[in-house]
Protein backbone atom coordinates (compact mmCIF):
# COMPACT_ATOMS: atom_id res chain seq x y z
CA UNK A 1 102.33 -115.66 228.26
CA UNK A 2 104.81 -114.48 225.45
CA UNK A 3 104.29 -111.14 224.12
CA UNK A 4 104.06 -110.67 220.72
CA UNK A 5 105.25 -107.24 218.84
CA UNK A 6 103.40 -104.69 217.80
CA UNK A 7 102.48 -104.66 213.85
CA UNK A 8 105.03 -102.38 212.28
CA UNK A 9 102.76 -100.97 209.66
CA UNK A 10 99.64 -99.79 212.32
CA UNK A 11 100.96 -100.19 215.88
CA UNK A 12 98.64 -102.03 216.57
CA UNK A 13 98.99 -104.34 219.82
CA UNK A 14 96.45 -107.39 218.55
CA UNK A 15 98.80 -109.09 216.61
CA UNK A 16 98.48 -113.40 216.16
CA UNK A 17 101.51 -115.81 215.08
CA UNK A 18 99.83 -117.82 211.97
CA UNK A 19 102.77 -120.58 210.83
CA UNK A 20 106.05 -118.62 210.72
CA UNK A 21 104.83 -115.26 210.53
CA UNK A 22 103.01 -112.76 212.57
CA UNK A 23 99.63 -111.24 211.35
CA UNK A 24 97.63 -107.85 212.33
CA UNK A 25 93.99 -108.31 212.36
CA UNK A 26 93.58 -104.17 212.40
CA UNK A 27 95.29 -103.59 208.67
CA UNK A 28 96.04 -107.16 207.65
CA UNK A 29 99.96 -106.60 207.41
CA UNK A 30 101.64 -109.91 207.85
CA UNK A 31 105.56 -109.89 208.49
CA UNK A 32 107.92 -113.10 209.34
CA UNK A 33 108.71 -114.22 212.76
CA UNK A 34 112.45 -114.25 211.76
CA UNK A 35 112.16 -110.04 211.21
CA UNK A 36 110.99 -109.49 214.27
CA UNK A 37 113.35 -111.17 216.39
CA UNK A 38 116.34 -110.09 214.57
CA UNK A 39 115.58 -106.82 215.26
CA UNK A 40 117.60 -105.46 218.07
CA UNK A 41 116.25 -102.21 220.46
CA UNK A 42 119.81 -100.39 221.76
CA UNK A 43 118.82 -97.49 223.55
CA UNK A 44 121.01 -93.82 222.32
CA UNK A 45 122.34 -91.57 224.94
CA UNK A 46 122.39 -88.45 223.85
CA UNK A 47 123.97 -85.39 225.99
CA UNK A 48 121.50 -82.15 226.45
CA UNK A 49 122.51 -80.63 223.21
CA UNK A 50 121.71 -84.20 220.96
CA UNK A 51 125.29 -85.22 220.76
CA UNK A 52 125.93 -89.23 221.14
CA UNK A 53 127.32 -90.12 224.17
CA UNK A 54 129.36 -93.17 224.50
CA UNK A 55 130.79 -95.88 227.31
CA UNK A 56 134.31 -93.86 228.43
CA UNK A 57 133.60 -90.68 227.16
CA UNK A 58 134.75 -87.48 228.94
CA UNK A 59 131.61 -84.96 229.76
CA UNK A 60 131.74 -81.61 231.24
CA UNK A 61 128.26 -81.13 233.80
CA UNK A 62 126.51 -78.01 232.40
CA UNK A 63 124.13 -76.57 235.54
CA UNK A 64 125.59 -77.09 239.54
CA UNK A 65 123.85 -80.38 241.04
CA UNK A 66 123.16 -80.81 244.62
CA UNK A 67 124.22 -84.54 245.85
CA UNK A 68 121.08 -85.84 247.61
CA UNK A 69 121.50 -86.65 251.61
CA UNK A 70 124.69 -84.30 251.80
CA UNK A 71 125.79 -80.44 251.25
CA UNK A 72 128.17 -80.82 248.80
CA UNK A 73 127.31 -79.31 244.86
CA UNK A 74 128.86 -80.68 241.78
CA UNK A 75 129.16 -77.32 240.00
CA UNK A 76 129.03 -75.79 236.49
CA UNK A 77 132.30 -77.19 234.26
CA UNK A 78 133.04 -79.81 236.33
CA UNK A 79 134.53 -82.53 233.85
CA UNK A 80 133.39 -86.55 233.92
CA UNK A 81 136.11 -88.92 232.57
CA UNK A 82 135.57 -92.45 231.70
CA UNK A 83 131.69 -92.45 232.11
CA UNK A 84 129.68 -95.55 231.81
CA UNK A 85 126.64 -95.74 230.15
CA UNK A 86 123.51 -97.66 232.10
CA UNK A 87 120.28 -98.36 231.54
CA UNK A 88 117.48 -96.70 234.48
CA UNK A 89 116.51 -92.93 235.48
CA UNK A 90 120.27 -91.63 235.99
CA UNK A 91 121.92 -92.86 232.72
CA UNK A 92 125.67 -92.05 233.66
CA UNK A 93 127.49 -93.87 236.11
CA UNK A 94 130.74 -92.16 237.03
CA UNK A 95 133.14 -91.36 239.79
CA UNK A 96 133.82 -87.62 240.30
CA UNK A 97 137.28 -86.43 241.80
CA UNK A 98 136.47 -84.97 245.07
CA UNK A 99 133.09 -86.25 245.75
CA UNK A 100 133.14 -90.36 244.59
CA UNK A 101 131.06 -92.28 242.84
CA UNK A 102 127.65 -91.21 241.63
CA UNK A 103 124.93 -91.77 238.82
CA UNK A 104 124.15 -88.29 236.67
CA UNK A 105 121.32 -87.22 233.76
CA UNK A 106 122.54 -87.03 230.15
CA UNK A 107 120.11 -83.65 230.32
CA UNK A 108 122.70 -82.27 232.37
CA UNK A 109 125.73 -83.13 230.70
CA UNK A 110 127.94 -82.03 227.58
CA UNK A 111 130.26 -84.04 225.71
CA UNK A 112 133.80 -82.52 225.92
């Protein structure tokens, strides 16, 4: 079943293709198929204080972080180079001198 998009006026989720557009029954806003797929979702990642963060930037962590299954803390100041951006509940995937690689939060991360 293909899912059609919301209508951009209401929100609402009954929407119907009629020809080459798309049509909400709720408020009777019509729009063209073309639109719609042309638009393009990228997701932003911003750091915890709303800065843009991009692939191989350089972050500095901003609260210590205990590694899950082992003893070892990533603590306050500790600076990320070359991070990569990912999509999924840890947003950063990086590889931190001492400790290897590891996925972090933007929440907990500045840019530096």
């Amino acid at each position: 079943m293909t899912v059609l998009p919301p209508c951009p006026k209401c929100n609402s989720e009954y929407t119907y293709e009629d020809g080459d557009n798309f049509v909400c029954p709720e408020c009777a806003h019509e729009w063209p198929k073309v639109a719609a797929e042309a638009v393009e979702e990228t997701k932003v990642f911003k750091d915890a204080f709303g800065t843009v963060l991009n692939d191989g930037d350089t972050v500095t962590v901003i609260k210590d972080l205990k590694i899950k299954g082992s003893s070892s803390v990533v603590k306050v100041g500790t600076k990320v180079k070359n991070i990569r951006l990912v999509d999924g509940d840890h947003d950063i995937d990086c590889k931190i001198d001492g400790i290897g690689a590891m996925q972090l939060k933007t929440e907990f991360v500045k840019k530096a």
